[in-house]
N, C-alpha and C. Protein backbone atom coordinates (compact mmCIF):
# COMPACT_ATOMS: atom_id res chain seq x y z
N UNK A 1 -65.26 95.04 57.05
CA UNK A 1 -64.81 96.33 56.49
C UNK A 1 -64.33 96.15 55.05
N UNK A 2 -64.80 97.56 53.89
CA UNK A 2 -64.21 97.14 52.83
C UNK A 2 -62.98 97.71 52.48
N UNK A 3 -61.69 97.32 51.70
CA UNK A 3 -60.66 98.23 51.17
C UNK A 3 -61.14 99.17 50.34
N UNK A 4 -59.78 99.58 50.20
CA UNK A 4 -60.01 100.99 49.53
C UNK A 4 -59.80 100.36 47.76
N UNK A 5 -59.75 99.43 47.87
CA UNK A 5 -60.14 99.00 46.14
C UNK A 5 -61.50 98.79 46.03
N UNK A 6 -62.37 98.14 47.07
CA UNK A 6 -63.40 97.81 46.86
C UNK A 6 -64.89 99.35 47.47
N UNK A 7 -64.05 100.29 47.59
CA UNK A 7 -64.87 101.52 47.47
C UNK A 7 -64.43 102.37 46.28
N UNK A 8 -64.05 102.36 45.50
CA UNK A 8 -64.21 102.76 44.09
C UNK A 8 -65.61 102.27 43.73
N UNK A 9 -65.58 101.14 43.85
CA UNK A 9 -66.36 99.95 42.69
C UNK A 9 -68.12 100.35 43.15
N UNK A 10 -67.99 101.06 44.33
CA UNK A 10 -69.81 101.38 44.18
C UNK A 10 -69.90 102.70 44.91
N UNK A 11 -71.46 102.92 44.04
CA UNK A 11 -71.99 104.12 44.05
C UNK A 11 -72.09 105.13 45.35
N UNK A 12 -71.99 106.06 45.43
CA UNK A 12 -71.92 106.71 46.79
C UNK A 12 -73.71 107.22 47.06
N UNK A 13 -74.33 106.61 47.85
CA UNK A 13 -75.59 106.58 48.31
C UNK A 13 -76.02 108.33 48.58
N UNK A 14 -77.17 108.79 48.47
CA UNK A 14 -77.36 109.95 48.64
C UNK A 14 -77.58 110.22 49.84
N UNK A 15 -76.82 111.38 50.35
CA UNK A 15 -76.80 111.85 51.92
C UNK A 15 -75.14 110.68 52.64
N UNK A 16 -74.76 110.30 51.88
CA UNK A 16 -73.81 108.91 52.47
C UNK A 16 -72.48 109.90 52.75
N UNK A 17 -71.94 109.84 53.94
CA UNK A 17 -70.94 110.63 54.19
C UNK A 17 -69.86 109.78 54.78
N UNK A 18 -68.85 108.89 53.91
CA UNK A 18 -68.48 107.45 54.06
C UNK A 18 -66.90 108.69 54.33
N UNK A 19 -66.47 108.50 55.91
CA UNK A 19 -65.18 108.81 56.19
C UNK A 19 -64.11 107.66 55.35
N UNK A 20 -64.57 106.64 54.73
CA UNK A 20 -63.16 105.94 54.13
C UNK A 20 -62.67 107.18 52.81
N UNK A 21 -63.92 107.50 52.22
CA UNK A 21 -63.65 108.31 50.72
C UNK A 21 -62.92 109.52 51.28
N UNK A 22 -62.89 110.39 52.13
CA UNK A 22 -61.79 111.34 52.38
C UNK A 22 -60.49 110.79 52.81
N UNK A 23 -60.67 109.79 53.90
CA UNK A 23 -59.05 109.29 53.65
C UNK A 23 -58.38 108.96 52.67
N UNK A 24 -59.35 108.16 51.53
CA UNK A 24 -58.51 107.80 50.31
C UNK A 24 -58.47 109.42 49.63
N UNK A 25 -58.87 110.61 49.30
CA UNK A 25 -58.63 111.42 48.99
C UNK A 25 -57.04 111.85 49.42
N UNK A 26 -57.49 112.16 50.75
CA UNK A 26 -56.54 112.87 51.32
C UNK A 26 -54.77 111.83 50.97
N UNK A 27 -54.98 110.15 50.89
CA UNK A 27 -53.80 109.36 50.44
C UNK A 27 -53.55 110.10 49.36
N UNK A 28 -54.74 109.84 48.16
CA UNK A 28 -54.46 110.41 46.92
C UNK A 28 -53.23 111.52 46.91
N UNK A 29 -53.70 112.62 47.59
CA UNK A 29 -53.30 113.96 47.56
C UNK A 29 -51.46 114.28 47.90
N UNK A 30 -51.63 113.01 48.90
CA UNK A 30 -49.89 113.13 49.42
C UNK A 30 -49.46 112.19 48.68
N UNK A 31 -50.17 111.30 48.38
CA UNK A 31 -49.35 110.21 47.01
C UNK A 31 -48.85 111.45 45.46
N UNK A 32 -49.78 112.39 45.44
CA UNK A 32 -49.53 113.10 43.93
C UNK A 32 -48.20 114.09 44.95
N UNK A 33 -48.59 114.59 45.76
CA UNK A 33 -47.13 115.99 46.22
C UNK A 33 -45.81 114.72 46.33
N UNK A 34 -45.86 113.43 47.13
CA UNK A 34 -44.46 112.91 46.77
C UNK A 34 -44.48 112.63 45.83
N UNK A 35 -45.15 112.36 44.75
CA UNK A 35 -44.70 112.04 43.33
C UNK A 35 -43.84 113.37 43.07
N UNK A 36 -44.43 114.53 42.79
CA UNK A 36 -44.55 115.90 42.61
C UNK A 36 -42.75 116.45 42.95
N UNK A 37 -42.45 115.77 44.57
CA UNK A 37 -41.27 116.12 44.84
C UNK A 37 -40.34 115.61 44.32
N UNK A 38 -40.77 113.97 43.92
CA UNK A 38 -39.20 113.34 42.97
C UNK A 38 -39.28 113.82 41.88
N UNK A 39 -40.33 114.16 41.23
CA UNK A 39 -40.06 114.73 39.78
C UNK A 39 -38.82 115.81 39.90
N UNK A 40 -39.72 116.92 40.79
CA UNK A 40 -38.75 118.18 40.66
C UNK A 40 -37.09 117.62 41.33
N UNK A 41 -36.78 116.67 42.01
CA UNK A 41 -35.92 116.30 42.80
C UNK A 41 -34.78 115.88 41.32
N UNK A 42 -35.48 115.22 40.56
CA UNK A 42 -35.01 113.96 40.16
C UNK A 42 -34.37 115.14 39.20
N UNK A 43 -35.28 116.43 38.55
CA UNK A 43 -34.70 117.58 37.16
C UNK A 43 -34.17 118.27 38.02
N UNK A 44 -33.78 118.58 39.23
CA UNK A 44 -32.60 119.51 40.04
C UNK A 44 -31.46 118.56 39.72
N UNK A 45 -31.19 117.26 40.04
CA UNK A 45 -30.29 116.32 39.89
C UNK A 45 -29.55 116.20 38.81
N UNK A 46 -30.48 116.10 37.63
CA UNK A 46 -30.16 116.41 36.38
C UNK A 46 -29.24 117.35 35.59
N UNK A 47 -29.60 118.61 36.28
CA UNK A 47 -28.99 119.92 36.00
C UNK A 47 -27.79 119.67 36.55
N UNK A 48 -28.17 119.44 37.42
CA UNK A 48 -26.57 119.08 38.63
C UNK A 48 -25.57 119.02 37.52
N UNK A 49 -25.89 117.20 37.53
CA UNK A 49 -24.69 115.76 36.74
C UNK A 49 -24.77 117.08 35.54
N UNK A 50 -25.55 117.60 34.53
CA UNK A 50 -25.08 118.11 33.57
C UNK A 50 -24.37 119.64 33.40
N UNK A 51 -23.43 120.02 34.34
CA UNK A 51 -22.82 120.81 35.08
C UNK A 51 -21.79 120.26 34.33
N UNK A 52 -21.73 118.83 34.25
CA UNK A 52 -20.27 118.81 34.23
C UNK A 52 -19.22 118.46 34.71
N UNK A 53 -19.20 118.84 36.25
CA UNK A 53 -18.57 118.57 37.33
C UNK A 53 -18.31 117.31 37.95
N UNK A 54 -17.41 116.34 37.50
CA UNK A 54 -17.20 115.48 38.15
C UNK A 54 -17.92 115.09 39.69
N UNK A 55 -17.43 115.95 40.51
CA UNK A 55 -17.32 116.08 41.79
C UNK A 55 -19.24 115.88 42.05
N UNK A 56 -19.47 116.57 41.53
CA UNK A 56 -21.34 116.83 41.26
C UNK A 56 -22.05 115.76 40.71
N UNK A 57 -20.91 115.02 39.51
CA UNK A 57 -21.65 114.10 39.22
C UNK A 57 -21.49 112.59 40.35
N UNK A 58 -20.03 112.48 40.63
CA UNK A 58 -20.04 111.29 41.52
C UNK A 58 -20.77 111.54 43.35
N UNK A 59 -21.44 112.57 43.41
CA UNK A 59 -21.97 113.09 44.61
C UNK A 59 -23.28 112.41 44.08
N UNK A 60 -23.46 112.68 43.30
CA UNK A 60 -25.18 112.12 42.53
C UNK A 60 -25.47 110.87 42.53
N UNK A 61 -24.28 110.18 42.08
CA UNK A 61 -24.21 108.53 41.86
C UNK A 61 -23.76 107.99 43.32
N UNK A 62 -23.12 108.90 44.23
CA UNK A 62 -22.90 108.45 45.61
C UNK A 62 -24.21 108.57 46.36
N UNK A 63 -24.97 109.88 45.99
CA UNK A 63 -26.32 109.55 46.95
C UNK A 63 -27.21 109.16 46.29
N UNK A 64 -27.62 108.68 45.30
CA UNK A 64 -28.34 107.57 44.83
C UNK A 64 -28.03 106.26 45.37
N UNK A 65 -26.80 105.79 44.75
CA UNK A 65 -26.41 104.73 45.70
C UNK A 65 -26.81 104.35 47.28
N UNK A 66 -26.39 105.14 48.06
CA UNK A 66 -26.98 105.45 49.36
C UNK A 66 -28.32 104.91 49.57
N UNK A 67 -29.02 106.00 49.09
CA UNK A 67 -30.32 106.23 48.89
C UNK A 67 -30.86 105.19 48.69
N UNK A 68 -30.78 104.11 47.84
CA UNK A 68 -31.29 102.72 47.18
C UNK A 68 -31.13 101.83 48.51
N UNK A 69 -29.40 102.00 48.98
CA UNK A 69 -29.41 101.25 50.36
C UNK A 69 -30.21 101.12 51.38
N UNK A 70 -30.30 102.33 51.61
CA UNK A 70 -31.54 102.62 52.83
C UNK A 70 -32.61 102.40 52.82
């Protein structure tokens, strides 16, 4: 069987209906939406800490912290 590095690397045969290339799609697809969610995660956070608020900001640095733990 080949990985999914080594199906990039060649041509897709005509009529070839290779179930690996939709799984790697479909990885693709939930690899870009969790990217997608820390972005927006990471500029809600942001806004947060720049609130101001103590309380908001050491909640931020407490669940980061956390977060890294786990």
């Amino acid at each position: 069987p080949r990985g999914l590095g080594q199906e990039a690397l060649t041509e897709p045969q005509e009529g070839d209906t290779d179930p690996a290339q939709g799984r790697w799609f479909r990885y693709h697809v939930g690899q870009t939406l969790f990217h997608v969610l820390q972005v927006v995660l990471g500029y809600l956070v942001m806004l947060a800490v720049m609130s101001y608020n103590a309380w908001i900001f050491l909640g931020a640095i407490a669940g980061s912290t956390l977060g890294y733990f786990v």
